[in-house]
PDB file of N, CA and C in Angstrom:
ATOM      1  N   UNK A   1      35.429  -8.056 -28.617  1.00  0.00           N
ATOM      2  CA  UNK A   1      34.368  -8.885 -28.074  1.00  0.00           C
ATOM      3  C   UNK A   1      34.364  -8.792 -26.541  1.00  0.00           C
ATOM      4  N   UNK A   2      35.348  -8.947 -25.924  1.00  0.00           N
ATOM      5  CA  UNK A   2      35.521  -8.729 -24.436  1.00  0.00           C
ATOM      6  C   UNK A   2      34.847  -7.385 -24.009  1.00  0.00           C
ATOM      7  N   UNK A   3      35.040  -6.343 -24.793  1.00  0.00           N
ATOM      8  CA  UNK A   3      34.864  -5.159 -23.940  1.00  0.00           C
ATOM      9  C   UNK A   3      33.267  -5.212 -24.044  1.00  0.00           C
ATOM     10  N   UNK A   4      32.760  -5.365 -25.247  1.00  0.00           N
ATOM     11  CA  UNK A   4      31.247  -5.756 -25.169  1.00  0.00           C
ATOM     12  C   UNK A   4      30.345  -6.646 -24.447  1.00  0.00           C
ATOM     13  N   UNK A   5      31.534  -7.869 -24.187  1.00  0.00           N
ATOM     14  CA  UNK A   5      30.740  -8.982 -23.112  1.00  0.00           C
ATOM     15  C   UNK A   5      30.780  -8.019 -21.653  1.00  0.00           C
ATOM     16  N   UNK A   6      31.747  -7.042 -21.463  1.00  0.00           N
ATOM     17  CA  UNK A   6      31.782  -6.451 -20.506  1.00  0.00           C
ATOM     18  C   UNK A   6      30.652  -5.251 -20.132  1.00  0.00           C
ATOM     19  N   UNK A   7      30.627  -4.293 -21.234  1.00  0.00           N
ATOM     20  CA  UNK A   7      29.250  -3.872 -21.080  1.00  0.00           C
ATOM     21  C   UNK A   7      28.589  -4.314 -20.812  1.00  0.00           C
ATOM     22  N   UNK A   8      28.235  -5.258 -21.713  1.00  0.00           N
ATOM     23  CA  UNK A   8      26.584  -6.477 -21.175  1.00  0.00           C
ATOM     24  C   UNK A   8      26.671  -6.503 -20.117  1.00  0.00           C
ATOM     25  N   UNK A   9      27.812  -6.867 -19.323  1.00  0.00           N
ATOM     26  CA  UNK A   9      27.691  -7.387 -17.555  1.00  0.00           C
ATOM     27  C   UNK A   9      27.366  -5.839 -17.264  1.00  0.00           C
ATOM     28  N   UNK A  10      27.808  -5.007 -17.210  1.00  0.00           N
ATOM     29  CA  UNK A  10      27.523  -3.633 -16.647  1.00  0.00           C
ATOM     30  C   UNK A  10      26.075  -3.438 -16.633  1.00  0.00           C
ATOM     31  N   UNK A  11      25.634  -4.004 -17.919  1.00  0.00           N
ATOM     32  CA  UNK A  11      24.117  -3.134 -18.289  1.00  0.00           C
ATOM     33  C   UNK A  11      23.704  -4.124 -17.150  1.00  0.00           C
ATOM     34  N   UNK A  12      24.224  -5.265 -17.276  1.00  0.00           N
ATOM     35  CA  UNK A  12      23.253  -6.356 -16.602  1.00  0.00           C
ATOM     36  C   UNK A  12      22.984  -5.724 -15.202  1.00  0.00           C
ATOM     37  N   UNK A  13      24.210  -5.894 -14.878  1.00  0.00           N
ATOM     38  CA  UNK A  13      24.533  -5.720 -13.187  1.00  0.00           C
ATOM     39  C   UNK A  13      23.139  -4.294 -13.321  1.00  0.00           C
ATOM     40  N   UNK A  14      23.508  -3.466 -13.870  1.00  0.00           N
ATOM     41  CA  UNK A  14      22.438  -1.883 -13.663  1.00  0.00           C
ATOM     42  C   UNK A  14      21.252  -2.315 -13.981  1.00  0.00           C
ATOM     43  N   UNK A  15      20.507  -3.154 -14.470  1.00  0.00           N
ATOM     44  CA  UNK A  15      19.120  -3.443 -14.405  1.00  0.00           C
ATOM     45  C   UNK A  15      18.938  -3.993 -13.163  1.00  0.00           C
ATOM     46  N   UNK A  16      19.852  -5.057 -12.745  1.00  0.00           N
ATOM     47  CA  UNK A  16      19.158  -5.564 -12.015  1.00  0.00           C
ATOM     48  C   UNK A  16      19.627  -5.175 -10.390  1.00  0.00           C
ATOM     49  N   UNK A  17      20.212  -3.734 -10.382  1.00  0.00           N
ATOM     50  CA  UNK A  17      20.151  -3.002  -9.099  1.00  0.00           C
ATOM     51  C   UNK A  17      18.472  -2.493  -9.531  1.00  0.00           C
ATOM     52  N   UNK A  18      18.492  -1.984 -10.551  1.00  0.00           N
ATOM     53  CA  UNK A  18      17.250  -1.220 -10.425  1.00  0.00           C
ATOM     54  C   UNK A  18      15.849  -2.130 -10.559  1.00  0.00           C
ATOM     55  N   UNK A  19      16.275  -3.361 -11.011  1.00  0.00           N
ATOM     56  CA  UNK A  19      14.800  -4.069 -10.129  1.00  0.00           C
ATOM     57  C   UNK A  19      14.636  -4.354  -8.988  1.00  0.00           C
ATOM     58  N   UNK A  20      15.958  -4.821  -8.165  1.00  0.00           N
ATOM     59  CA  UNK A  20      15.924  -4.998  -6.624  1.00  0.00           C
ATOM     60  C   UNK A  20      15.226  -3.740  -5.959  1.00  0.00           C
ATOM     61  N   UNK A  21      15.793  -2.265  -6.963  1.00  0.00           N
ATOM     62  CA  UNK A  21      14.887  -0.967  -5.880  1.00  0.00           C
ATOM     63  C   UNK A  21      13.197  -0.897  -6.125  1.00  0.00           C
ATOM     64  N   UNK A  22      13.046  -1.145  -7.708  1.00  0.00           N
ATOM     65  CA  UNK A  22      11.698  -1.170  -7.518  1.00  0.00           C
ATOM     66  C   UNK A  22      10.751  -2.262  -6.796  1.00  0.00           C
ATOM     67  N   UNK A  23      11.809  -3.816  -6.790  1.00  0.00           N
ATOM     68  CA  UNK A  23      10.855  -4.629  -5.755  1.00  0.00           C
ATOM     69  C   UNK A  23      10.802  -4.102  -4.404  1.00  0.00           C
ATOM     70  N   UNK A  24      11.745  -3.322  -4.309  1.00  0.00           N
ATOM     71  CA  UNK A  24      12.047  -3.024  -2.550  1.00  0.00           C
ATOM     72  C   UNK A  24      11.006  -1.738  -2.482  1.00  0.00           C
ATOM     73  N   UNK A  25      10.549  -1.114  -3.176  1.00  0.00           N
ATOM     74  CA  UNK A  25       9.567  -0.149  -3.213  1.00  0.00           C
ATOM     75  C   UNK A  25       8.009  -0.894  -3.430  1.00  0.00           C
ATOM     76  N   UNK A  26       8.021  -1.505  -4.238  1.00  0.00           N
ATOM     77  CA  UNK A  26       6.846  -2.245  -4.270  1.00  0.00           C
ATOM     78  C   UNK A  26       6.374  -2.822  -2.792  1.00  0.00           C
ATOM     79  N   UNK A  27       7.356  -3.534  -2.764  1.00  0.00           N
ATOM     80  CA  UNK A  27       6.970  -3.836  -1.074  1.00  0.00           C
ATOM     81  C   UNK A  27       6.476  -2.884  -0.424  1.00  0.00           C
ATOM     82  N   UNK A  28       6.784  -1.882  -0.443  1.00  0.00           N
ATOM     83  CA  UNK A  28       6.809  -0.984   0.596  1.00  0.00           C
ATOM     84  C   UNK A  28       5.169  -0.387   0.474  1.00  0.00           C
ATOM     85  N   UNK A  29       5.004   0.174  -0.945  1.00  0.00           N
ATOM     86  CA  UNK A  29       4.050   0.094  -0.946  1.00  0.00           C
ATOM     87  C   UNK A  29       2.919  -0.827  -0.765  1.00  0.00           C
ATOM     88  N   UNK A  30       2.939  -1.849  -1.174  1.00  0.00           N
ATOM     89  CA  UNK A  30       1.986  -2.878  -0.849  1.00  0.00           C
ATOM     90  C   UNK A  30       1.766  -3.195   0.876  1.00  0.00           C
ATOM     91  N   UNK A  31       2.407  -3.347   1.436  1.00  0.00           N
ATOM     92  CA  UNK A  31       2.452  -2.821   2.785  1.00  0.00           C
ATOM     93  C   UNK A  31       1.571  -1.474   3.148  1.00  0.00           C
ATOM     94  N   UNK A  32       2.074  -0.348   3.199  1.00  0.00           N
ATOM     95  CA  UNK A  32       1.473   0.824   3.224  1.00  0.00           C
ATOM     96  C   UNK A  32      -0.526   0.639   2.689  1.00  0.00           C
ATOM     97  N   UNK A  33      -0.264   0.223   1.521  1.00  0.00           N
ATOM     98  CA  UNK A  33      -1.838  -0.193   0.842  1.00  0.00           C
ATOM     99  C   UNK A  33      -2.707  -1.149   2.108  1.00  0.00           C
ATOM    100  N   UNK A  34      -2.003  -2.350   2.425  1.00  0.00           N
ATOM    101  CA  UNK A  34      -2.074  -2.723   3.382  1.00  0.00           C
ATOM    102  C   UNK A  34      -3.014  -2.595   4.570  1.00  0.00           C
ATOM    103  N   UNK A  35      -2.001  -1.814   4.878  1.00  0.00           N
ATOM    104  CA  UNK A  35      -2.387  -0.864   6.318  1.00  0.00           C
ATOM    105  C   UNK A  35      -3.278   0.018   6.202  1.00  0.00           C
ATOM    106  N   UNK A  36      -3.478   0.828   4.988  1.00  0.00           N
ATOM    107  CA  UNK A  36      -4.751   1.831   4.693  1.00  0.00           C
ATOM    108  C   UNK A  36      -5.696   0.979   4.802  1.00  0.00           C
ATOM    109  N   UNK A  37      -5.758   0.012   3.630  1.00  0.00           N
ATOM    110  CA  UNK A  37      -7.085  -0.912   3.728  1.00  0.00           C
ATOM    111  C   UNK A  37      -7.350  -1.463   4.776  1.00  0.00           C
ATOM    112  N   UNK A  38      -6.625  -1.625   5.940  1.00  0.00           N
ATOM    113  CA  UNK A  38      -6.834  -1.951   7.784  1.00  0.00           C
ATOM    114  C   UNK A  38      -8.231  -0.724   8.309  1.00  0.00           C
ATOM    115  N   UNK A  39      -7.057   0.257   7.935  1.00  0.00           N
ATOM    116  CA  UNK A  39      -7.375   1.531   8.840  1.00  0.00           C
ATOM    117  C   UNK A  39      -9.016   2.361   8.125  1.00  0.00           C
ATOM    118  N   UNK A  40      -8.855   1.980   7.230  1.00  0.00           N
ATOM    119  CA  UNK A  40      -9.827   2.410   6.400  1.00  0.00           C
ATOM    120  C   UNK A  40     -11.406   1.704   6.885  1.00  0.00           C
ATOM    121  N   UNK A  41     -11.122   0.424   6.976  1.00  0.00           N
ATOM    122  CA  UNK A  41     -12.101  -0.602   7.254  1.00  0.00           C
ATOM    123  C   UNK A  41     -12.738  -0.338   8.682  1.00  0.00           C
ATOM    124  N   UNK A  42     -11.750  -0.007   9.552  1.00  0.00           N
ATOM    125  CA  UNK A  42     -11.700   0.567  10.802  1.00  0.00           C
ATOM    126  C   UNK A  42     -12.427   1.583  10.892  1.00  0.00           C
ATOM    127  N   UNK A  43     -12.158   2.805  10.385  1.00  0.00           N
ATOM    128  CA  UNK A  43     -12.916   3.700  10.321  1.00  0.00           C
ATOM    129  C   UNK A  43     -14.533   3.922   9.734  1.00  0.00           C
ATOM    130  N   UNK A  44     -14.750   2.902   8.626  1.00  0.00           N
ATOM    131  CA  UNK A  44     -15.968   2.547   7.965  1.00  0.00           C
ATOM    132  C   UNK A  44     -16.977   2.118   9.285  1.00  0.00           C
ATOM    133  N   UNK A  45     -16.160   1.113  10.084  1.00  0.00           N
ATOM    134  CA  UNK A  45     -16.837   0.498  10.858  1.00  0.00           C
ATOM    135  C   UNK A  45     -17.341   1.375  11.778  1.00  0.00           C
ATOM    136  N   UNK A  46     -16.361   2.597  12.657  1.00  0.00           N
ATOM    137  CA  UNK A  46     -16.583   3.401  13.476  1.00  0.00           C
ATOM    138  C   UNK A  46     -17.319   4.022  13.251  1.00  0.00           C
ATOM    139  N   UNK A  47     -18.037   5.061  11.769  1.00  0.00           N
ATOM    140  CA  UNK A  47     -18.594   5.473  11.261  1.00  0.00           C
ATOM    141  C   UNK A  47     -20.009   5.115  11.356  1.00  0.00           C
ATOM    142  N   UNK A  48     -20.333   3.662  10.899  1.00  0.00           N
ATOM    143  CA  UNK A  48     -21.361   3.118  11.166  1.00  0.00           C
ATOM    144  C   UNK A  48     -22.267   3.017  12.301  1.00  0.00           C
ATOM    145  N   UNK A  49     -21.188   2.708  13.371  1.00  0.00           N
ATOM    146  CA  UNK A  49     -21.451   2.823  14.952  1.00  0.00           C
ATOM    147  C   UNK A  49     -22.892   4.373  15.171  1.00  0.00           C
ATOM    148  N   UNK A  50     -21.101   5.511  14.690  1.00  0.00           N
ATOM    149  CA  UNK A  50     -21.536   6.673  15.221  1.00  0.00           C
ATOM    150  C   UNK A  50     -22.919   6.732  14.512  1.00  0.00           C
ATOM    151  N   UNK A  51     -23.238   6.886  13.493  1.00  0.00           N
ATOM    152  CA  UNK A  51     -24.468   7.031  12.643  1.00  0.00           C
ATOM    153  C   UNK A  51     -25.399   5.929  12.854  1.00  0.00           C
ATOM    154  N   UNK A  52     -25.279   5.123  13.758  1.00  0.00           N
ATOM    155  CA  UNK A  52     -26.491   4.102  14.769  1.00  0.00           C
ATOM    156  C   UNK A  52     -26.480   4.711  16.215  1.00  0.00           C
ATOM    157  N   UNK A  53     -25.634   5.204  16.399  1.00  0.00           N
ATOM    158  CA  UNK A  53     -25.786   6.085  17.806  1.00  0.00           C
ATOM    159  C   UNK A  53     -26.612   7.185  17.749  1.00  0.00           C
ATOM    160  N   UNK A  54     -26.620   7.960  16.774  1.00  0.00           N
ATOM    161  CA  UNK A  54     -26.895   8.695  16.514  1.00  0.00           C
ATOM    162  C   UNK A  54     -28.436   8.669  16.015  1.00  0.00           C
ATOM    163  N   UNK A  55     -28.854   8.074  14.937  1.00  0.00           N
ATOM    164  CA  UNK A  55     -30.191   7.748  14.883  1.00  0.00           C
ATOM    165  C   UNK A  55     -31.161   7.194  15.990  1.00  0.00           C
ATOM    166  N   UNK A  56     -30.260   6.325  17.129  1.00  0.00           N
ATOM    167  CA  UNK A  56     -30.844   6.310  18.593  1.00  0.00           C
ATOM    168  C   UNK A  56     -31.072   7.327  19.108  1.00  0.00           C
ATOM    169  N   UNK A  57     -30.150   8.424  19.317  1.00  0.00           N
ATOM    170  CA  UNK A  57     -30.399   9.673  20.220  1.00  0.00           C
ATOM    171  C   UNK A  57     -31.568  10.522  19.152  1.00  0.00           C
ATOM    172  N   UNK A  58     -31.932  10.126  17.843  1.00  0.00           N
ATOM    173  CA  UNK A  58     -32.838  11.662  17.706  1.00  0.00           C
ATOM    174  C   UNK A  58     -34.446  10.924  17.696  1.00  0.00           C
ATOM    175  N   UNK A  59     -34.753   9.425  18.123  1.00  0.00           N
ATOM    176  CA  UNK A  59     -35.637   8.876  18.142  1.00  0.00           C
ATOM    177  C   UNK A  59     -36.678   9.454  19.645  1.00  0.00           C
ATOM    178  N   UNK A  60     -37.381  10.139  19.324  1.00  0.00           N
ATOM    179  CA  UNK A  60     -38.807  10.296  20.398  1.00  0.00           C
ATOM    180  C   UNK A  60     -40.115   9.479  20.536  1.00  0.00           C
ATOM    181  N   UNK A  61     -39.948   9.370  21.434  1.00  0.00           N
ATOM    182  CA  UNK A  61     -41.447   8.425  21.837  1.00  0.00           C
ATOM    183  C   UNK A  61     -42.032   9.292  22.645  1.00  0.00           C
ATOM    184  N   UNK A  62     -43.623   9.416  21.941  1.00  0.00           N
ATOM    185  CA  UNK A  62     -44.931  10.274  22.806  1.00  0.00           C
ATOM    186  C   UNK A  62     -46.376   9.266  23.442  1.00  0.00           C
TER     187      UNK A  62
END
């Protein structure tokens, strides 16, 4: 019985290194996601700009 309660702790202990890495990755990603969805938004916006700048400069008046 001991050596089995002892496994159990082993298995235990090894799951729950390997959820600490996948929360510690999750983070990481969610972060990263984050920051795209920043940079992304950023760029949408810049985009917009240029393509109103742009429809200004090809406008002629006669």
């Amino acid at each position: 019985i001991k050596q089995e309660l002892q496994r159990t702790n082993d298995q235990l202990e090894e799951a729950e290194e390997r959820i600490e890495e996948v929360e510690t990755a999750l983070q990481a990603a969610a972060s990263m996601i984050k920051r795209l969805t920043q940079r992304q938004a950023e760029m949408e916006a810049k985009l917009l700009d240029q393509e109103g700048h742009a429809r200004r400069d090809n406008i002629w008046v006669f």
